[in-house]
Protein backbone atom coordinates (compact mmCIF):
# COMPACT_ATOMS: atom_id res chain seq x y z
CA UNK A 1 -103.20 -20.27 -25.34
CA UNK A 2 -106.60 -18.84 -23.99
CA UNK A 3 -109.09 -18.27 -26.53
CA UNK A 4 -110.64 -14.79 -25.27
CA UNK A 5 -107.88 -12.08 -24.17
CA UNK A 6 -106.83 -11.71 -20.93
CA UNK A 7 -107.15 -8.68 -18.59
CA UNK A 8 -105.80 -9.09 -15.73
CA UNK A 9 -102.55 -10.82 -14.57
CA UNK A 10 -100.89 -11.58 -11.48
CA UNK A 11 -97.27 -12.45 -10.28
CA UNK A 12 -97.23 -14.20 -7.54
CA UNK A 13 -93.43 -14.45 -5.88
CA UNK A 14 -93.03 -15.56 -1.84
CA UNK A 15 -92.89 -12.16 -0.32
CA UNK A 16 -93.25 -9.84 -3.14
CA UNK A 17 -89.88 -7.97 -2.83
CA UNK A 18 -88.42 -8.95 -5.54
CA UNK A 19 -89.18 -11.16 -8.79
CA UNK A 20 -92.89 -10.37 -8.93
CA UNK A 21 -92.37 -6.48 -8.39
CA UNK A 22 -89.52 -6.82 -11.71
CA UNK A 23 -92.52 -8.33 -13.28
CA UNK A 24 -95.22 -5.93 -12.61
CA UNK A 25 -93.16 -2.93 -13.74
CA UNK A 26 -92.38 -5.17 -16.87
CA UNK A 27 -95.91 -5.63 -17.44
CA UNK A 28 -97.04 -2.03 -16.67
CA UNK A 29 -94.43 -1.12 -19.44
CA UNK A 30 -95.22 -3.35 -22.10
CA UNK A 31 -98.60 -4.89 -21.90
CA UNK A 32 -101.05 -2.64 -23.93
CA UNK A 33 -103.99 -0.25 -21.96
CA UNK A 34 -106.46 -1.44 -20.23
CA UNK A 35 -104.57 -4.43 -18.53
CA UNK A 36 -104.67 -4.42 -15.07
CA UNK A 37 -101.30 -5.71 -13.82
CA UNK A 38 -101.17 -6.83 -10.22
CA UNK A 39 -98.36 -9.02 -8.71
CA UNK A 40 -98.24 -10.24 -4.81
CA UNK A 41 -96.38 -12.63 -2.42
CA UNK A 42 -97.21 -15.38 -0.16
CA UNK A 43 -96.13 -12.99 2.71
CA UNK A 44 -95.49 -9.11 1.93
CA UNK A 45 -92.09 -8.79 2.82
CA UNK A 46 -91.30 -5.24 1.51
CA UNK A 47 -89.95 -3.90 -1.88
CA UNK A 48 -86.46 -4.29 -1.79
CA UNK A 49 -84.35 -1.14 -2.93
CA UNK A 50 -82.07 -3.14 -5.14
CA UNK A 51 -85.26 -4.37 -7.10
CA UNK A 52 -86.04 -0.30 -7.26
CA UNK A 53 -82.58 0.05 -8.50
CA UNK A 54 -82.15 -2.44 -10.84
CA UNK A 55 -85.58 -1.04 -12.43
CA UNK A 56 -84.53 2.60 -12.26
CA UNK A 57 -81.22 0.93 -14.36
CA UNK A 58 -83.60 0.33 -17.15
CA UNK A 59 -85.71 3.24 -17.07
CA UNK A 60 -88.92 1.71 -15.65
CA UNK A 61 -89.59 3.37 -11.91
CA UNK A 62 -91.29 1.12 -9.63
CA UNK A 63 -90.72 2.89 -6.06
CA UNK A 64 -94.59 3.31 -6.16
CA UNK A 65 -95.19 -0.14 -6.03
CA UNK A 66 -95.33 -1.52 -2.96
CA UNK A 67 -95.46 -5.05 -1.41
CA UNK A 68 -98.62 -7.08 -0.92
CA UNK A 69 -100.39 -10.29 -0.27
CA UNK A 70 -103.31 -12.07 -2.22
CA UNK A 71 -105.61 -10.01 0.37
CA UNK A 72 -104.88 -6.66 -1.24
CA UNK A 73 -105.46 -7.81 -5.11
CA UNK A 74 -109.00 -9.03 -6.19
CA UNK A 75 -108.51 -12.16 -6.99
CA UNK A 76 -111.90 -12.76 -8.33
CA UNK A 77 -110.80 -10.83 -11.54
CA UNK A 78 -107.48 -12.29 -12.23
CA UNK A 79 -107.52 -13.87 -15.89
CA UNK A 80 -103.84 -14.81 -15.36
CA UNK A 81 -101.75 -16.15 -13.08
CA UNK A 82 -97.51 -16.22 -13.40
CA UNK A 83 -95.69 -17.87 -9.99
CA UNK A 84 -92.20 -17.33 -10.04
CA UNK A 85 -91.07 -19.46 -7.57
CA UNK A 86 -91.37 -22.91 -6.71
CA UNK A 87 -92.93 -22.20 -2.99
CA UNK A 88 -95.67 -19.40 -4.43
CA UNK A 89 -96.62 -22.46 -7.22
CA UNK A 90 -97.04 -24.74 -4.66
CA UNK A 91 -99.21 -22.71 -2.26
CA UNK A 92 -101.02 -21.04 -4.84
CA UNK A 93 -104.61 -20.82 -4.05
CA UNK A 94 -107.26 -21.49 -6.88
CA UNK A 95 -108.40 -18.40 -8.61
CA UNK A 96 -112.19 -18.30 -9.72
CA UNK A 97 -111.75 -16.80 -13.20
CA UNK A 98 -108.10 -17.44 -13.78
CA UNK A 99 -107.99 -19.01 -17.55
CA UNK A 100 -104.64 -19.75 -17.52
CA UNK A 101 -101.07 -20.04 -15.59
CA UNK A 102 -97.70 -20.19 -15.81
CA UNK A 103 -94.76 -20.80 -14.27
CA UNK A 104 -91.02 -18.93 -14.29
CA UNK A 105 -88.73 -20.51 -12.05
CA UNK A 106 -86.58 -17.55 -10.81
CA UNK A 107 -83.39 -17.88 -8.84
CA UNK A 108 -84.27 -15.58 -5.79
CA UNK A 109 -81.40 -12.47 -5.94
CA UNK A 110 -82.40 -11.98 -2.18
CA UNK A 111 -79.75 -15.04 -1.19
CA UNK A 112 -76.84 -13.33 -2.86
CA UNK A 113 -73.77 -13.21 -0.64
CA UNK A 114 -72.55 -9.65 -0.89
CA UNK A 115 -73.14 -6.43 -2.23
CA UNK A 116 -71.66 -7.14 -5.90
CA UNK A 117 -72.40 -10.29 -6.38
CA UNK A 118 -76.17 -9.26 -4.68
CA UNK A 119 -76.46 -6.49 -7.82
CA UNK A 120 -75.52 -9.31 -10.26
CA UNK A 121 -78.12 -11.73 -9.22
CA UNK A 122 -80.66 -8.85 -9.00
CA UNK A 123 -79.24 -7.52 -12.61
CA UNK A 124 -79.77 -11.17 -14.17
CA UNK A 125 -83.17 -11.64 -12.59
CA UNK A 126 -84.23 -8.46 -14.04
CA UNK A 127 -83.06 -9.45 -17.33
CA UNK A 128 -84.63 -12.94 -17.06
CA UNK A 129 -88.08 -11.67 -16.24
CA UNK A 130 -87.80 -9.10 -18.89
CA UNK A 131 -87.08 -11.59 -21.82
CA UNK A 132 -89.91 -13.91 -20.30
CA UNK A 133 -92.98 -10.77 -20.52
CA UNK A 134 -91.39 -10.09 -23.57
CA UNK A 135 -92.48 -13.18 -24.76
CA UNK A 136 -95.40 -13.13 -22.73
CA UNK A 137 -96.87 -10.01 -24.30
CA UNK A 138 -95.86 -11.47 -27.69
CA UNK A 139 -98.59 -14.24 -27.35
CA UNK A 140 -101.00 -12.42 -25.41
CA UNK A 141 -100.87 -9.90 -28.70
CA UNK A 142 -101.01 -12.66 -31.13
């Protein structure tokens, strides 16, 4: 792990509806003060209301987020980077002071086929990215 601590992070997802918005509220939530917490697709696709949802389910409101590309974070301050998805790690640009990365591979709940079974795929994406800053936050502490 880095040697110096980290202050910024980003989570990087293809459009930033889903996955990386989870993340950020995660993040926000756990991370101690003074981290800025940023996250961002490929394309800004808009935050999805069953990521809002799923969020609200846990008691960590994230209808203020909102969906963005790399254009709207400064990217010259990112410490840390966290794709969570195989097509943001692949087009991920190079960030000037980004010390380290990481990457979750994520189903995408977006392809679910209906309503339920969309809630379910939302519901275990939540709980996957939660575990994962869990443990995230546990090394960044230590």
């Amino acid at each position: 792990m880095e040697s110096k601590r980290s202050r910024s992070i980003l989570f990087l997802c293809t459009g930033n509806a889903c996955r990386s918005q989870i993340a950020e509220g995660f993040a926000r939530s756990m991370l101690p003060q003074g981290w800025r917490v940023y996250s961002a697709g490929v394309a800004a696709a808009g935050l999805h209301a069953r990521t809002i949802d799923v969020m609200m389910e846990v008691g960590i409101d994230i209808s203020g987020q909102h969906s963005k590309t790399l254009d709207e974070v400064p990217v010259d301050e990112i410490d840390y980077v966290i794709t969570l998805c195989g097509h943001a790690r692949d087009l991920c640009p190079v960030f000037p002071r980004a010390v380290a990365s990481e990457h979750w591979p994520i189903d995408d709940p977006m392809h679910a086929a209906d309503t339920h079974v969309e809630l379910q795929a939302f519901r275990r994406a939540r709980d996957d990215i939660r575990r994962r800053v869990e443990d995230l936050v546990k090394r960044l502490k230590g």
